[in-house]
C-alpha atoms as a PDB file:
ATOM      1  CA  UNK A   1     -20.193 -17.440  53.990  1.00  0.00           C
ATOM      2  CA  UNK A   2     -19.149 -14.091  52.692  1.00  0.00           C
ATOM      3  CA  UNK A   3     -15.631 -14.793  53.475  1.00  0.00           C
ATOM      4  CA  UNK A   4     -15.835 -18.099  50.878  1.00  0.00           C
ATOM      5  CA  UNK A   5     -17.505 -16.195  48.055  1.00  0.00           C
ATOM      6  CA  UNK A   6     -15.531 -13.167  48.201  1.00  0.00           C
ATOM      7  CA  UNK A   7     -12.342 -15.647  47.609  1.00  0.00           C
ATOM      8  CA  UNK A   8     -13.908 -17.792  45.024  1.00  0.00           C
ATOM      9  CA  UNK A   9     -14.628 -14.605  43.449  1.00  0.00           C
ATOM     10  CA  UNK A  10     -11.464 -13.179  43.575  1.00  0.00           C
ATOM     11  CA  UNK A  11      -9.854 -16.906  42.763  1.00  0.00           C
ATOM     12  CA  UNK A  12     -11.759 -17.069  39.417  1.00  0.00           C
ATOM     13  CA  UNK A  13     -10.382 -13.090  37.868  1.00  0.00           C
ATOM     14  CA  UNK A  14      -7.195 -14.240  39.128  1.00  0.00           C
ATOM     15  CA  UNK A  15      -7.333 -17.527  36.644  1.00  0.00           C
ATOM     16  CA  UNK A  16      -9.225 -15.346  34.068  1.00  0.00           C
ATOM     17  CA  UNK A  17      -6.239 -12.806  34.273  1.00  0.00           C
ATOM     18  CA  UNK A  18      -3.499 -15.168  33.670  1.00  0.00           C
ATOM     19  CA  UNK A  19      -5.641 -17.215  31.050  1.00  0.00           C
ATOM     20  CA  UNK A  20      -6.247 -13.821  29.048  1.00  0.00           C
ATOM     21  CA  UNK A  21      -2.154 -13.212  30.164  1.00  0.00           C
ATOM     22  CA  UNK A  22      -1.192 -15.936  28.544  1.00  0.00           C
ATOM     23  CA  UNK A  23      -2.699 -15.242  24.841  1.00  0.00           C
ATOM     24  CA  UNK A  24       0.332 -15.297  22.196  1.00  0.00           C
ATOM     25  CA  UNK A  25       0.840 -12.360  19.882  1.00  0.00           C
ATOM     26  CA  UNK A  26       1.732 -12.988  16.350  1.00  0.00           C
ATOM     27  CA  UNK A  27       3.735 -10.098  14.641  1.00  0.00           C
ATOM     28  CA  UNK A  28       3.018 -11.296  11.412  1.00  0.00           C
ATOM     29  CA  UNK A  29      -0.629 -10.020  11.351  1.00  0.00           C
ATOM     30  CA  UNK A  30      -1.750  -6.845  12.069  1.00  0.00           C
ATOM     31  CA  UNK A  31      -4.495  -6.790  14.855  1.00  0.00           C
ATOM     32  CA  UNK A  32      -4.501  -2.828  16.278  1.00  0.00           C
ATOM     33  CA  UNK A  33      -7.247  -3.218  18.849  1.00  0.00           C
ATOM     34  CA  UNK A  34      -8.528  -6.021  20.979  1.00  0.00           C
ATOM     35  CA  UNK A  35     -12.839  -6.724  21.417  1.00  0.00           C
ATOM     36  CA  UNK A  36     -13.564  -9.019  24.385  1.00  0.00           C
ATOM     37  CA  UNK A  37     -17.392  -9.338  23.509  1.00  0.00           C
ATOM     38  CA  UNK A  38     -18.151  -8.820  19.282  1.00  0.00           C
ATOM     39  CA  UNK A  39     -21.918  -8.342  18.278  1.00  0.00           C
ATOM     40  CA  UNK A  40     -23.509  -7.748  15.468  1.00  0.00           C
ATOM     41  CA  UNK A  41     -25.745  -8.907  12.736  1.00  0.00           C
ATOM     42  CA  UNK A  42     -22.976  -8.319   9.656  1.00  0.00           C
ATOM     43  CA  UNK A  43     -19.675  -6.843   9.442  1.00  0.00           C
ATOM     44  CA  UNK A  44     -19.901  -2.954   9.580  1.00  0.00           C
ATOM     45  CA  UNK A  45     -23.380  -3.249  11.163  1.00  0.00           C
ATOM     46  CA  UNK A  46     -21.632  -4.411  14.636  1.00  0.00           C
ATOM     47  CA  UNK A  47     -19.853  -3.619  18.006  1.00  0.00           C
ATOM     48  CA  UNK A  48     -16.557  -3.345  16.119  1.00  0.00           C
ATOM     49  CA  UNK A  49     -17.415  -0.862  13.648  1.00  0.00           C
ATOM     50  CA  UNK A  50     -16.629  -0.208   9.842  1.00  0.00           C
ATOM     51  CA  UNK A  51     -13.358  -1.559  10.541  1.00  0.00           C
ATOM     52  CA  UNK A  52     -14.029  -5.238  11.842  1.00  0.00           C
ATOM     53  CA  UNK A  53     -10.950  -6.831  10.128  1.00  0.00           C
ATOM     54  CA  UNK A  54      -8.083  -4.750  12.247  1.00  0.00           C
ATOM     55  CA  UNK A  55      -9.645  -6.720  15.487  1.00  0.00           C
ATOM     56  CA  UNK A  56      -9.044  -9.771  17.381  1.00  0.00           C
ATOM     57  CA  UNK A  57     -11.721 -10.888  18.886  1.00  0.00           C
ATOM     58  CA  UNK A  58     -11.997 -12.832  22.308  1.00  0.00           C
ATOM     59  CA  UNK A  59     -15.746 -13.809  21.945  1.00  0.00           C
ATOM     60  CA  UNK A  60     -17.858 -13.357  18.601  1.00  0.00           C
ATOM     61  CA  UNK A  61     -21.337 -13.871  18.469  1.00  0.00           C
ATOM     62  CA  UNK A  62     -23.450 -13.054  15.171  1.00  0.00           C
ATOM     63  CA  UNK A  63     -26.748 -13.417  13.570  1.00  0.00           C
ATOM     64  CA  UNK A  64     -25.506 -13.738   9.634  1.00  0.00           C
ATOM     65  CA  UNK A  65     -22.114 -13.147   9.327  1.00  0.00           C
ATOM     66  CA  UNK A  66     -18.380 -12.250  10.763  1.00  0.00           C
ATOM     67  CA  UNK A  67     -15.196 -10.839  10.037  1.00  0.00           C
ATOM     68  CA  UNK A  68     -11.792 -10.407  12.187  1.00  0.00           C
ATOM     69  CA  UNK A  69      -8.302 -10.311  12.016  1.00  0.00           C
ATOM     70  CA  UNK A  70      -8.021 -12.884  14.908  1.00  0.00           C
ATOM     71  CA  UNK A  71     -10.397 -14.831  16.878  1.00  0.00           C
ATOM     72  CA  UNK A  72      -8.857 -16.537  20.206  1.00  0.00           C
ATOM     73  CA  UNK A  73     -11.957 -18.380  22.024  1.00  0.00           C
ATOM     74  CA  UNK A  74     -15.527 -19.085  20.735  1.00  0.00           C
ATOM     75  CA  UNK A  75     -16.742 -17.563  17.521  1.00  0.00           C
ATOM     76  CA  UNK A  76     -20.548 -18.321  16.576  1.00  0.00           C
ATOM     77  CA  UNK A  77     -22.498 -16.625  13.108  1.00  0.00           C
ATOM     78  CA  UNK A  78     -25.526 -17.889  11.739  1.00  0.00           C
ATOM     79  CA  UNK A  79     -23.832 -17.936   7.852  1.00  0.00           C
ATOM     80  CA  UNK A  80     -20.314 -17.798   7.818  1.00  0.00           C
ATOM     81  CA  UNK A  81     -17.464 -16.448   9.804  1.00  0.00           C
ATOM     82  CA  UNK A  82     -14.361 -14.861   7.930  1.00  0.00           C
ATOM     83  CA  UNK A  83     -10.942 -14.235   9.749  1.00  0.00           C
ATOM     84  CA  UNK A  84      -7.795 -13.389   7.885  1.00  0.00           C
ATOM     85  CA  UNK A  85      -5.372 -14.295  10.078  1.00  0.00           C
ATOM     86  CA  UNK A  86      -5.749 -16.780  13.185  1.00  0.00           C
ATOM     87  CA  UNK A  87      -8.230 -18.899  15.165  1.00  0.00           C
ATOM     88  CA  UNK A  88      -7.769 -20.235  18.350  1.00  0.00           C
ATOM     89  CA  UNK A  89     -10.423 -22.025  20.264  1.00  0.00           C
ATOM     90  CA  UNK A  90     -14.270 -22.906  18.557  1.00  0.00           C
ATOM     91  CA  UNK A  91     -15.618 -21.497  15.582  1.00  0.00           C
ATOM     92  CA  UNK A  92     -18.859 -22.438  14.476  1.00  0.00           C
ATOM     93  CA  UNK A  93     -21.138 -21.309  11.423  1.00  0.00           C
ATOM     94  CA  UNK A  94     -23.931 -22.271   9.438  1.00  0.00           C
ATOM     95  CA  UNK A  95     -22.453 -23.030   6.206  1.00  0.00           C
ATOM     96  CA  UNK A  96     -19.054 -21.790   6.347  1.00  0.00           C
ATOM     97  CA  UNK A  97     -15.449 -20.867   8.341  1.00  0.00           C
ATOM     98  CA  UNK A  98     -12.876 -19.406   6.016  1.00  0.00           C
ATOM     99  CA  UNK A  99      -9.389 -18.823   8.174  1.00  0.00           C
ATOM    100  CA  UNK A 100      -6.561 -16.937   6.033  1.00  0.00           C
ATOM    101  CA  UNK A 101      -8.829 -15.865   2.712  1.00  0.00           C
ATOM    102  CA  UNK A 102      -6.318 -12.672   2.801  1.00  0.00           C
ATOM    103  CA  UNK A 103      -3.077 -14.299   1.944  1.00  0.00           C
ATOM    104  CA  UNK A 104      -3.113 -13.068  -1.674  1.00  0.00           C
ATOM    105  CA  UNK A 105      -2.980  -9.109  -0.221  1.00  0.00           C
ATOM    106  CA  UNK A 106       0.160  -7.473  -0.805  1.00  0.00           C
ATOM    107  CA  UNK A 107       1.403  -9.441  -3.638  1.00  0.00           C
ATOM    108  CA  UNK A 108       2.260  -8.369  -7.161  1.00  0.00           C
ATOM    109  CA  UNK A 109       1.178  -9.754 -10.310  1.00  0.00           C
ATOM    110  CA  UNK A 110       4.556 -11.786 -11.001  1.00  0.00           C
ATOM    111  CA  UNK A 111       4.131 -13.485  -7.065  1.00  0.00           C
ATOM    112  CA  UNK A 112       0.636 -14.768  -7.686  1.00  0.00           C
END
């Protein structure tokens, strides 16, 4: 009995480890720090800090809104979610999902 859990167990961080493994890294955007769990009621007032848009996020769950770099498996926010550079995986919101609302950063005058 204890023999069939314990290697279950073990069987199911072994597929979480190569599942997590297995997450592609664009260089193109600049995510410093990973969050596996991200809660909060707004950006700044959450687990990532003042500084929610230099993470990518693994699992997002907020009461009004979000905002990440990256989000790679299940985002939920009550209002709307914001992430300037990827999704992968479900994002859901109340009234809206905005993916890639930074792409005019960085530009000069004469490019936009």
């Amino acid at each position: 009995m204890y023999r069939k859990s314990l290697l279950t167990l073990l069987g199911w961080l072994g597929l979480v480890s190569i599942v997590h493994a297995q997450v592609p890294r664009n260089p193109q955007y600049p995510v410093t720090q990973t969050s596996v769990l991200h809660l909060g009621l707004l950006p700044g007032l959450s687990t990532n800090g003042m500084d929610p848009g230099v993470y990518e996020n693994i699992i997002s769950i907020q009461v009004f809104s979000s905002m990440s770099a990256a989000q790679r498996l299940f985002e939920v926010a009550g209002i709307s979610t914001f992430t300037a550079y990827a999704v992968t995986g479900i994002q859901l919101a109340g009234i809206a999902n905005v993916v890639g609302g930074n792409y005019l950063i960085g530009l000069s005058v004469a490019d936009n």
